[in-house]
C-alpha atoms as a PDB file:
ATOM      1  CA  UNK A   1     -14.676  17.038  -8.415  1.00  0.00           C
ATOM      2  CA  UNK A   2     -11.504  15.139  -7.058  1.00  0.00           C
ATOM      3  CA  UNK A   3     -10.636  15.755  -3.430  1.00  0.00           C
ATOM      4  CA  UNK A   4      -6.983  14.858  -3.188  1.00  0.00           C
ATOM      5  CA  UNK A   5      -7.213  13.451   0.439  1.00  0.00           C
ATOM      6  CA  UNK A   6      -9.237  10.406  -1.815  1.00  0.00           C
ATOM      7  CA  UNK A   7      -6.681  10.666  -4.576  1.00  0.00           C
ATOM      8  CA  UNK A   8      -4.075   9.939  -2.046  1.00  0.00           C
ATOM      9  CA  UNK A   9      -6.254   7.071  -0.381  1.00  0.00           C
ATOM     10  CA  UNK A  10      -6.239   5.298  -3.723  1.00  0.00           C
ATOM     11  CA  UNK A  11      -2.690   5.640  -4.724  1.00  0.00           C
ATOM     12  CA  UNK A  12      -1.919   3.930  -1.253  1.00  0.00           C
ATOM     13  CA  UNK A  13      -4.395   1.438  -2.090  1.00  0.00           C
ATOM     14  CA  UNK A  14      -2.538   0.600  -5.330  1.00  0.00           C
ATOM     15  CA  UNK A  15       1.054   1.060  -3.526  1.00  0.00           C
ATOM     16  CA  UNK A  16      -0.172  -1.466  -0.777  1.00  0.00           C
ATOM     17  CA  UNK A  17       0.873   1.334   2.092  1.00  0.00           C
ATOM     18  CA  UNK A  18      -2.319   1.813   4.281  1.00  0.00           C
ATOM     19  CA  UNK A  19      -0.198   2.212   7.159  1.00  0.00           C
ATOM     20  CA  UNK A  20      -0.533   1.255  10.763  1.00  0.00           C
ATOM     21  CA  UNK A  21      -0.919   3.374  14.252  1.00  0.00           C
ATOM     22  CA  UNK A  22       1.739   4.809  15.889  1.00  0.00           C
ATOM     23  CA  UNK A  23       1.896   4.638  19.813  1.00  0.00           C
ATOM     24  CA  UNK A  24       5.222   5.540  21.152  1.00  0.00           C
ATOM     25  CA  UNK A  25       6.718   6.371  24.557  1.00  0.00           C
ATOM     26  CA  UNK A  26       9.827   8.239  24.907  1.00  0.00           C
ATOM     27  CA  UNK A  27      11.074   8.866  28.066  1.00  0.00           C
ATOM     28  CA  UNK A  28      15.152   9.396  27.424  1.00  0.00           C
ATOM     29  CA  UNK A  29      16.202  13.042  29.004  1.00  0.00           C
ATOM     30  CA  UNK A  30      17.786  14.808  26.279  1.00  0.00           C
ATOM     31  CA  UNK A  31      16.106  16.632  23.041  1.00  0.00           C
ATOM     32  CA  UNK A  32      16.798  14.545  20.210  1.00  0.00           C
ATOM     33  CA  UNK A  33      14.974  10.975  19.884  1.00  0.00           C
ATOM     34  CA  UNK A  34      14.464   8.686  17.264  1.00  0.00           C
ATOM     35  CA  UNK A  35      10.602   7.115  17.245  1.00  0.00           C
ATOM     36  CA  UNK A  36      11.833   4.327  15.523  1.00  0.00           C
ATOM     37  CA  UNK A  37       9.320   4.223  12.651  1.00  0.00           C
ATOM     38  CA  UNK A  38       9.375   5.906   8.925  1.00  0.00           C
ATOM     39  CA  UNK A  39       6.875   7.603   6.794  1.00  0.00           C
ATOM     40  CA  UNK A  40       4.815   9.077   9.750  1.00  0.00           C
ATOM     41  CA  UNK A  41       1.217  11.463   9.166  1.00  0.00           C
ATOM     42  CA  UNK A  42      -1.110  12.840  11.348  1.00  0.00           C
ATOM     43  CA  UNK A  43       1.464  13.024  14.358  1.00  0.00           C
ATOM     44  CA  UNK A  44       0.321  14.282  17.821  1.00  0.00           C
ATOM     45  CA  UNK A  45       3.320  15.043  19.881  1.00  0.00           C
ATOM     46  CA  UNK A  46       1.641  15.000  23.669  1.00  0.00           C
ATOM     47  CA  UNK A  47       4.035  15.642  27.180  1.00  0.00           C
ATOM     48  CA  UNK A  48       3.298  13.192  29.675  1.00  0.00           C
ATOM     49  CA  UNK A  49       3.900  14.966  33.468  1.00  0.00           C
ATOM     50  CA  UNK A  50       2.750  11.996  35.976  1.00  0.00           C
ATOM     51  CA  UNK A  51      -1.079  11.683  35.530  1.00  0.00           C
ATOM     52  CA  UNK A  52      -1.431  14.874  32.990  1.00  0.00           C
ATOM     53  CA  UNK A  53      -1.084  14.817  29.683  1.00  0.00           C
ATOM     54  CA  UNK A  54      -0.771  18.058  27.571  1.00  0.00           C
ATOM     55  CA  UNK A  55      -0.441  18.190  23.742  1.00  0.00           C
ATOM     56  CA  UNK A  56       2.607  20.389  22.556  1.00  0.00           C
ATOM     57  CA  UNK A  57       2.145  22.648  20.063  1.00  0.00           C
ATOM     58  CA  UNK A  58       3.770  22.438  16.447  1.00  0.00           C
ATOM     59  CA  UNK A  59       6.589  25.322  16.997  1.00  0.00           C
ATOM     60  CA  UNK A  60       7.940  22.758  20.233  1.00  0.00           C
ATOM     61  CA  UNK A  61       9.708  21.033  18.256  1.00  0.00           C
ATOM     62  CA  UNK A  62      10.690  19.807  14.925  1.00  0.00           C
ATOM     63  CA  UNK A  63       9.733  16.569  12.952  1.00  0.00           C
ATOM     64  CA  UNK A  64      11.357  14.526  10.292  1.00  0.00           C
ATOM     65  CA  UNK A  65       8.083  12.546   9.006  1.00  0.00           C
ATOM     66  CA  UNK A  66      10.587  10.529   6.386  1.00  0.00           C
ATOM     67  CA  UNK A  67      13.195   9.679   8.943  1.00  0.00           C
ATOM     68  CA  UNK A  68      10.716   9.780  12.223  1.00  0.00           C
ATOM     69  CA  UNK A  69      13.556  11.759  13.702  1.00  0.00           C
ATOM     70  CA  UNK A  70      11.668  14.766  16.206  1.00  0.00           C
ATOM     71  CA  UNK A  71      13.321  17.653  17.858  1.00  0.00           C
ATOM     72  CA  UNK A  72      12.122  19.360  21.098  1.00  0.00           C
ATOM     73  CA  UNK A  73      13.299  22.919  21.855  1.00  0.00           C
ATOM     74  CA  UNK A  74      13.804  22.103  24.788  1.00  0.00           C
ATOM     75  CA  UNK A  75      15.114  19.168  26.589  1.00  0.00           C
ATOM     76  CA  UNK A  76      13.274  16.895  28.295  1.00  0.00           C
ATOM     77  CA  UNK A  77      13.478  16.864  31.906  1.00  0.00           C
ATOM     78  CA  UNK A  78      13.790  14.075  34.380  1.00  0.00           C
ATOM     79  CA  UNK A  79      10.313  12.249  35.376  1.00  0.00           C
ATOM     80  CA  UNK A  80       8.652  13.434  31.974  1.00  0.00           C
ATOM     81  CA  UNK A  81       7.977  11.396  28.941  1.00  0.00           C
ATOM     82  CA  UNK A  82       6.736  12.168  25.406  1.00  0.00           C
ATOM     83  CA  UNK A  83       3.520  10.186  23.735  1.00  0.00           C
ATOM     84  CA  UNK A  84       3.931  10.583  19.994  1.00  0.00           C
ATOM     85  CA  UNK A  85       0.345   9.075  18.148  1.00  0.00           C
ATOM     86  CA  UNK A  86      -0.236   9.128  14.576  1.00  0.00           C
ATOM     87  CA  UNK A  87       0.039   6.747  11.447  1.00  0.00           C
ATOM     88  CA  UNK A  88       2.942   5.437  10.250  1.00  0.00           C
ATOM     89  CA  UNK A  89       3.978   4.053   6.733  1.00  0.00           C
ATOM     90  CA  UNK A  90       5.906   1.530   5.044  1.00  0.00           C
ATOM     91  CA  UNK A  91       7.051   3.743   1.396  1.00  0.00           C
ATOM     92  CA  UNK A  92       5.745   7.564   1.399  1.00  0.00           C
ATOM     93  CA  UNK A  93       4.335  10.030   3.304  1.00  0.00           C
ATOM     94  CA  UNK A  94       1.213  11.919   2.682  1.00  0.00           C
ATOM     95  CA  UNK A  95       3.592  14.981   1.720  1.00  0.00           C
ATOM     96  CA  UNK A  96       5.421  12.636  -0.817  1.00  0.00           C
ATOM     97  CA  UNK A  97       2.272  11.116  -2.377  1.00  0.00           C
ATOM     98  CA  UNK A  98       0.579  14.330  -2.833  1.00  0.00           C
ATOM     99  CA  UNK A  99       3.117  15.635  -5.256  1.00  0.00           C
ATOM    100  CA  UNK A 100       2.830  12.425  -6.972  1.00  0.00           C
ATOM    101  CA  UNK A 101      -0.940  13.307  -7.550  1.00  0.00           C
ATOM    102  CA  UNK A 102      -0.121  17.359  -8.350  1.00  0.00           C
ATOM    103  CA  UNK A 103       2.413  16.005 -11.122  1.00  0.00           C
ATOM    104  CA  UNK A 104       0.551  13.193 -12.601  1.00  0.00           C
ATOM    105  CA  UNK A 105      -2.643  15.784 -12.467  1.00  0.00           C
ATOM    106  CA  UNK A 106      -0.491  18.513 -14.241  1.00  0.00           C
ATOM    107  CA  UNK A 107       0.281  16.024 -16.897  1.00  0.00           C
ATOM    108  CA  UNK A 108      -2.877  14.519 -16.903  1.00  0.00           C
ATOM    109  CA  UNK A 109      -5.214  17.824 -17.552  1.00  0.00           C
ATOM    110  CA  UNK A 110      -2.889  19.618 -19.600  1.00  0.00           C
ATOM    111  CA  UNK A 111      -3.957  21.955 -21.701  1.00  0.00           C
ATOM    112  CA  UNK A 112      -7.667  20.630 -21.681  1.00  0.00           C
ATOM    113  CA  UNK A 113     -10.770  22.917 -20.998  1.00  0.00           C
ATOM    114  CA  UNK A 114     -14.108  22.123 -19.952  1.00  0.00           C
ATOM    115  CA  UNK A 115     -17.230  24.004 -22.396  1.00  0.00           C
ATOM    116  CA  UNK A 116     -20.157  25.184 -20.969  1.00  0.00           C
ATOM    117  CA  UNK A 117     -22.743  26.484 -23.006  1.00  0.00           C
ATOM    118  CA  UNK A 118     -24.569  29.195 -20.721  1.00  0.00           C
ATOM    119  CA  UNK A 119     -27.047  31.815 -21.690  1.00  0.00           C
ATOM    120  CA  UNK A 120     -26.505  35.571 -20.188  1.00  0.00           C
ATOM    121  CA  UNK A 121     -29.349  37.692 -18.958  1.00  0.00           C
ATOM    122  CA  UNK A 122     -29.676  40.005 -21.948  1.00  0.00           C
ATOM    123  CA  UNK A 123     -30.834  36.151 -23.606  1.00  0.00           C
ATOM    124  CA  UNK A 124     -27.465  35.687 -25.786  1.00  0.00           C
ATOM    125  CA  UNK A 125     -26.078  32.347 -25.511  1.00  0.00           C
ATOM    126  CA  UNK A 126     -21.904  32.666 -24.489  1.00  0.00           C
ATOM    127  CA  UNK A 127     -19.744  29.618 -24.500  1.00  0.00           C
ATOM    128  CA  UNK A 128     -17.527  29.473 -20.637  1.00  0.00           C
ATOM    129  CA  UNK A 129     -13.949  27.856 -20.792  1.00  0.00           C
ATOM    130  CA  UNK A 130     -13.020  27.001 -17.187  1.00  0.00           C
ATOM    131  CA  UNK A 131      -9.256  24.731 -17.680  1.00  0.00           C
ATOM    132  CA  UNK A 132      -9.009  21.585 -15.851  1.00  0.00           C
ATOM    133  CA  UNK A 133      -8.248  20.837 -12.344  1.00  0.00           C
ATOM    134  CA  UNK A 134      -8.555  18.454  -9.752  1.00  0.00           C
ATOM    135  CA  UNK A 135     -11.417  20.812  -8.544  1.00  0.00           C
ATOM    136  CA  UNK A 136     -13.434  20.143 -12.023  1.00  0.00           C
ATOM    137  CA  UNK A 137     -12.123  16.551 -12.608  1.00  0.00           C
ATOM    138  CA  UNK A 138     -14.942  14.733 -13.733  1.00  0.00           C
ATOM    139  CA  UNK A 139     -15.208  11.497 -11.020  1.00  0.00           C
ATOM    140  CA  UNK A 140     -14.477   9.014 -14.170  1.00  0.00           C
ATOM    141  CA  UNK A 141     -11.268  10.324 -14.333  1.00  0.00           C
ATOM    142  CA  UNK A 142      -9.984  10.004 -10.879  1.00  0.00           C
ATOM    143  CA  UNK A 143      -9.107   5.935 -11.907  1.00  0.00           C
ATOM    144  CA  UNK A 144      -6.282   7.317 -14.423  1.00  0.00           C
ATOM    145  CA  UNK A 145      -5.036  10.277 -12.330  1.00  0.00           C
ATOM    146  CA  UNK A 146      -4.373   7.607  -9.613  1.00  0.00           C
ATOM    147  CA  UNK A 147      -2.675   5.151 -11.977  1.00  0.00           C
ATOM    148  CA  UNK A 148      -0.422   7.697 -13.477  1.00  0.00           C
ATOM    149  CA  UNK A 149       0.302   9.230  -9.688  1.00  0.00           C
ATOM    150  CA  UNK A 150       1.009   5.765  -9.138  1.00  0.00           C
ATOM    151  CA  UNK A 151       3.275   5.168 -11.587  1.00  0.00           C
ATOM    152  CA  UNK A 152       5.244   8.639 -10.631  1.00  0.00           C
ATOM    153  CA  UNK A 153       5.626   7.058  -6.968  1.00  0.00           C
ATOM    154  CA  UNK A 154       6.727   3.894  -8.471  1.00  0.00           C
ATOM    155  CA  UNK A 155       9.529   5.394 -10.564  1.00  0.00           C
ATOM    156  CA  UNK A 156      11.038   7.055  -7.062  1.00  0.00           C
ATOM    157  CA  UNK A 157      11.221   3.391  -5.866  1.00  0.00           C
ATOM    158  CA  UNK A 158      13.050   2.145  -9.126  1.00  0.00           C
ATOM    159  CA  UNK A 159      15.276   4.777  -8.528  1.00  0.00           C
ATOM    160  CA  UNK A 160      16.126   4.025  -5.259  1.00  0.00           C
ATOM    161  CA  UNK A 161      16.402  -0.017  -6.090  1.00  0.00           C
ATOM    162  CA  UNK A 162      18.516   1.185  -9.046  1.00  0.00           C
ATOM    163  CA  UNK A 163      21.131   1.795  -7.220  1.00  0.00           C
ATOM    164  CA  UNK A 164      21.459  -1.853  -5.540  1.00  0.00           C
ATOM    165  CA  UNK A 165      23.823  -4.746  -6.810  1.00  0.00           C
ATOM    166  CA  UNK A 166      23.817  -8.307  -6.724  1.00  0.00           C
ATOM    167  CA  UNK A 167      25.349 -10.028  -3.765  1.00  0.00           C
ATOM    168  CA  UNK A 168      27.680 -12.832  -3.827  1.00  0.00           C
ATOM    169  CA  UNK A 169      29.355 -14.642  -0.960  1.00  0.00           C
ATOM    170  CA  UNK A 170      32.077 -17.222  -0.963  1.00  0.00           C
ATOM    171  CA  UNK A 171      29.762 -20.201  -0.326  1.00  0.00           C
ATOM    172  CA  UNK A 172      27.972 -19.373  -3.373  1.00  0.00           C
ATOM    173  CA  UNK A 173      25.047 -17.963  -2.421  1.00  0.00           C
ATOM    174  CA  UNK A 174      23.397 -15.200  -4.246  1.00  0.00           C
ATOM    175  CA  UNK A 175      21.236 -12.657  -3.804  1.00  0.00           C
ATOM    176  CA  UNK A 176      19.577 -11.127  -6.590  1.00  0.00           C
ATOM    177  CA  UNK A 177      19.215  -7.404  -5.170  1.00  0.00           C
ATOM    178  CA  UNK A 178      18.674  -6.573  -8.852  1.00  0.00           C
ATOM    179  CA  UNK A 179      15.619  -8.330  -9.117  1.00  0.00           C
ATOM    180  CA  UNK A 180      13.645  -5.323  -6.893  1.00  0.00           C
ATOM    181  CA  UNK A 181      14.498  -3.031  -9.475  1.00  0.00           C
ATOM    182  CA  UNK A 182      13.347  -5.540 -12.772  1.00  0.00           C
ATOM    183  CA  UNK A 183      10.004  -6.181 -10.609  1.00  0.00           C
ATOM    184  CA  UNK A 184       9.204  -2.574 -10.294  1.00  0.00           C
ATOM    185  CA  UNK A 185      10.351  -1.459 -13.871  1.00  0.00           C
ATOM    186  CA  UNK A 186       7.804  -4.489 -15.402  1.00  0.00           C
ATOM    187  CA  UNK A 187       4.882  -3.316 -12.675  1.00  0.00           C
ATOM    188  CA  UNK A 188       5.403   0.137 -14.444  1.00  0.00           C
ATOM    189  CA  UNK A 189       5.031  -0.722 -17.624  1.00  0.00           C
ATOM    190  CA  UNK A 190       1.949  -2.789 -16.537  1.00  0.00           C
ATOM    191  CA  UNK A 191       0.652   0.585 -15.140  1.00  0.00           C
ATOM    192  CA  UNK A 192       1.369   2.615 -18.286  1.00  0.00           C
ATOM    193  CA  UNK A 193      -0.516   0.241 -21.122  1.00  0.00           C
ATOM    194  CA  UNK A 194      -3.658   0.336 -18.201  1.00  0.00           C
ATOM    195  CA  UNK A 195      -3.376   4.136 -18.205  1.00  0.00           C
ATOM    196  CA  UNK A 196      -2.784   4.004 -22.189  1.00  0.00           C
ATOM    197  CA  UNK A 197      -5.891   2.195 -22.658  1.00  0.00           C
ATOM    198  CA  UNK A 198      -8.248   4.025 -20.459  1.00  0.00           C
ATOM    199  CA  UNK A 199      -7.016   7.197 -22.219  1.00  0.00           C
ATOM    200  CA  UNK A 200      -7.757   6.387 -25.164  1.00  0.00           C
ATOM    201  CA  UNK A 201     -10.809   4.504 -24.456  1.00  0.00           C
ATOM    202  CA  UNK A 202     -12.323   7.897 -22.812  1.00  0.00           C
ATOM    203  CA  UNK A 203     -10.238   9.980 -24.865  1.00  0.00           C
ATOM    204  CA  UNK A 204      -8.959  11.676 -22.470  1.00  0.00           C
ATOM    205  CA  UNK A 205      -5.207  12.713 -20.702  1.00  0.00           C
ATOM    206  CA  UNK A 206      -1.574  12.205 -22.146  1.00  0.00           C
ATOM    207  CA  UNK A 207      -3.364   9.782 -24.781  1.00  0.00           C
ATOM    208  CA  UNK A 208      -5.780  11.367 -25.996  1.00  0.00           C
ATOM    209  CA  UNK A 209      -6.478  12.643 -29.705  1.00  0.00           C
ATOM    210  CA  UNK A 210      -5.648  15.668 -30.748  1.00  0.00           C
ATOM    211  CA  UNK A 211      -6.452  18.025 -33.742  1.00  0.00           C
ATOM    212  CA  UNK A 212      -4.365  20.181 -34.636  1.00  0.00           C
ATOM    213  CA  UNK A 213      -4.506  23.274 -37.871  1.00  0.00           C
ATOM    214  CA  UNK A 214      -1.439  23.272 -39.824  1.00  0.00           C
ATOM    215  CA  UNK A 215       0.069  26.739 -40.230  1.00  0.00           C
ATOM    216  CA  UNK A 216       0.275  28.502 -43.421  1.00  0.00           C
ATOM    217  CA  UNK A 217       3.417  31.438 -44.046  1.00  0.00           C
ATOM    218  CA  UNK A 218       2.117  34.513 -46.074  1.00  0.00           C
ATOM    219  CA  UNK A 219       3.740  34.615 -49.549  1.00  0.00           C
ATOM    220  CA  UNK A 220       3.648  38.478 -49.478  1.00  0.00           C
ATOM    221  CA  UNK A 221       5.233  38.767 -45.779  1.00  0.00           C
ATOM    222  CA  UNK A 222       6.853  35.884 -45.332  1.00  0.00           C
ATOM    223  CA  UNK A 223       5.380  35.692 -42.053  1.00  0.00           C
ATOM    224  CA  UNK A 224       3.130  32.918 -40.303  1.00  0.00           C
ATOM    225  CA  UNK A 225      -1.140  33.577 -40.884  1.00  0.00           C
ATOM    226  CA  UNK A 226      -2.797  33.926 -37.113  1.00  0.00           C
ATOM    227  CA  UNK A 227      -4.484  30.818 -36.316  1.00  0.00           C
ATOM    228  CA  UNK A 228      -8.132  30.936 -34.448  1.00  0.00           C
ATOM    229  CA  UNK A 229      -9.395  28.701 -32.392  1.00  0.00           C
ATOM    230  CA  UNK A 230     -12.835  26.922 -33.740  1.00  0.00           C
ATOM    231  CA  UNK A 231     -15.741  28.557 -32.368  1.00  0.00           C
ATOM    232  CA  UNK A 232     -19.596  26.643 -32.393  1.00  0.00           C
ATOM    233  CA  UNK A 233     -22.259  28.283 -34.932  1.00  0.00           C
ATOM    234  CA  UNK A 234     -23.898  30.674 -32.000  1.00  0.00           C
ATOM    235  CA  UNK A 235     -20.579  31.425 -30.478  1.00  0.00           C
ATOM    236  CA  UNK A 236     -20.587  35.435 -30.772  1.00  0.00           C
ATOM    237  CA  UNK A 237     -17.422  36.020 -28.100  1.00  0.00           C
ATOM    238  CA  UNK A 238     -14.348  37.517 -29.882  1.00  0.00           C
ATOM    239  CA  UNK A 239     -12.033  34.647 -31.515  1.00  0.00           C
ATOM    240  CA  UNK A 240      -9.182  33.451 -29.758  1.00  0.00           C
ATOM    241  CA  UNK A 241      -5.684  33.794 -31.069  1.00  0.00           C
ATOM    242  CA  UNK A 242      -3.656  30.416 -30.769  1.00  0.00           C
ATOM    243  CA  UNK A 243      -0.427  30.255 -30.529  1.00  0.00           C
ATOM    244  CA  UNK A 244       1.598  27.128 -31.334  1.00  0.00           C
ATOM    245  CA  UNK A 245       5.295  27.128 -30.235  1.00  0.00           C
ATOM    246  CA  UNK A 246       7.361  27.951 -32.972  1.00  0.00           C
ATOM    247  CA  UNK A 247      10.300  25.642 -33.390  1.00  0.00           C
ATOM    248  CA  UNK A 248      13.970  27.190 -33.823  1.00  0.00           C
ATOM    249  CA  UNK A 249      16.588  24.662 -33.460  1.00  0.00           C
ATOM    250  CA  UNK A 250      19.405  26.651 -35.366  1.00  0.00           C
ATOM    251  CA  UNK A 251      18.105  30.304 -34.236  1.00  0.00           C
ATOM    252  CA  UNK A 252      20.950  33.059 -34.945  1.00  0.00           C
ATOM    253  CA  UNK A 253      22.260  34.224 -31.486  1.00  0.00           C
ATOM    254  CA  UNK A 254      24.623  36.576 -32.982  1.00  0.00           C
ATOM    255  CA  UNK A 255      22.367  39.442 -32.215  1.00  0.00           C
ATOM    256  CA  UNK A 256      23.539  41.161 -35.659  1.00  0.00           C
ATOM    257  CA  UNK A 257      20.593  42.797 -37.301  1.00  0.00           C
ATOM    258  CA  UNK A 258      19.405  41.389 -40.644  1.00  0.00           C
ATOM    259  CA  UNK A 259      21.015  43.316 -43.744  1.00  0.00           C
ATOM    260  CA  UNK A 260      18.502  45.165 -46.538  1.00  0.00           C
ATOM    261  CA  UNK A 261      21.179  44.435 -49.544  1.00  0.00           C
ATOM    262  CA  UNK A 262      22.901  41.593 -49.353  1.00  0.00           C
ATOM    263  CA  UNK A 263      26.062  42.178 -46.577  1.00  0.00           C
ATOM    264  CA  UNK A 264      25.088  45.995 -46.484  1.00  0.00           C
ATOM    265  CA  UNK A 265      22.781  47.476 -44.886  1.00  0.00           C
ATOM    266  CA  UNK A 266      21.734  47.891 -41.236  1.00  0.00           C
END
């Protein structure tokens, strides 16, 4: 079983964005301030009144945790100050990273079932399909499902260094901003033929082999023969109908019905 609060952990890890703690004072009348860092989790937003302090509760006010922008309802009066704790972060926030993990996990688990052979109480041995999820990912899989959430944070950086150019000044001097991007593009690819290789090495995720039944069209219909899946000897539950997509890249979207004779005919 994966817990994703350890999935998260170890993406940081491999991102190199523990973070650090956040201890600010704000003490400007008004209700808009800017805390000054980025990326924040675990806030506690507390109103300092001379020697009490009082924690405010979420629907006080509203926080930006990307641009560590928060809101109070209502202003801030004279001789009171705000204590904002937490943990702060250099890239993402635990929000951010999290979908990382839910899309690389999608990817990672899809359509792939875990088999239990299980015996019922009238003694008849039934086979249990449960799909795969982070609940029922077995613990030597959590080292991909990081690298590939990894690698989905890292292409949101390389998007947002894509978008910076080289700078050159009259002296001469350069500055390759460009070089950000190349860095994190080559650290991905690094990432992917690790990911590759553990896939295929456990056989498992986007890499993994498949087998697949090639589908046979009825001479006397015309029509495609139902395909089972593969069942074990002592497997007595009914047979599952598959159902491979069915490729139509120049389907008819007329909507005019097929004719019996030729062009006649409804």
């Amino acid at each position: 079983m994966a817990e994703i609060g350890v999935l998260v952990s170890r993406v940081r890890k491999a991102l190199g964005d523990p973070g650090y703690p956040l201890r600010v004072v704000l003490d400007t009348p008004g209700s808009a301030f800017d805390i000054g860092h980025r990326y924040l989790t675990g806030v506690i937003v507390s109103l300092v009144t001379g020697s009490q302090v009082s924690d405010l509760p979420a629907s006080a006010y509203t926080l930006d945790s990307a641009a560590g922008a928060l809101d109070l309802h209502e202003e801030l009066r004279p001789g009171s100050s705000l204590l904002v704790t937490g943990t702060a972060h250099t890239l993402f926030t635990d929000a951010e990273i999290t979908e990382f993990v839910q899309d690389a996990a999608r990817q990672h688990c899809h359509e792939r079932e875990i088999t239990v052979r299980k015996r019922n109480a009238n003694g008849f041995i039934y086979y249990e399909e449960t799909p795969l999820t982070l609940a029922t990912l077995p613990a030597v899989e959590e080292e991909p499902l990081a690298i590939l959430a990894t690698i989905e944070a890292l292409w949101a950086m390389a998007t947002d260094a894509a978008s910076d150019v080289d700078v050159w000044t009259a002296e001469g001097t350069h500055l390759s901003r460009a070089q950000r991007y190349q860095q994190l593009m080559g650290h991905i690819e690094s990432l992917q033929a690790r990911y590759e290789k553990l896939c295929q090495q456990l056989n498992i995720g986007l890499y993994r082999i498949e087998v697949s039944t090639l589908r046979r069209v009825s001479r006397l219909t015309g029509r495609l023969v139902p395909v089972f899946a593969s069942r074990e000897y002592d497997d007595y539950q009914p047979p599952r109908r598959l159902l491979p997509p069915i490729d139509a890249p120049h389907e008819d979207e007329s909507g005019l019905p097929s004719p019996i004779w030729g062009g006649y005919g409804a």
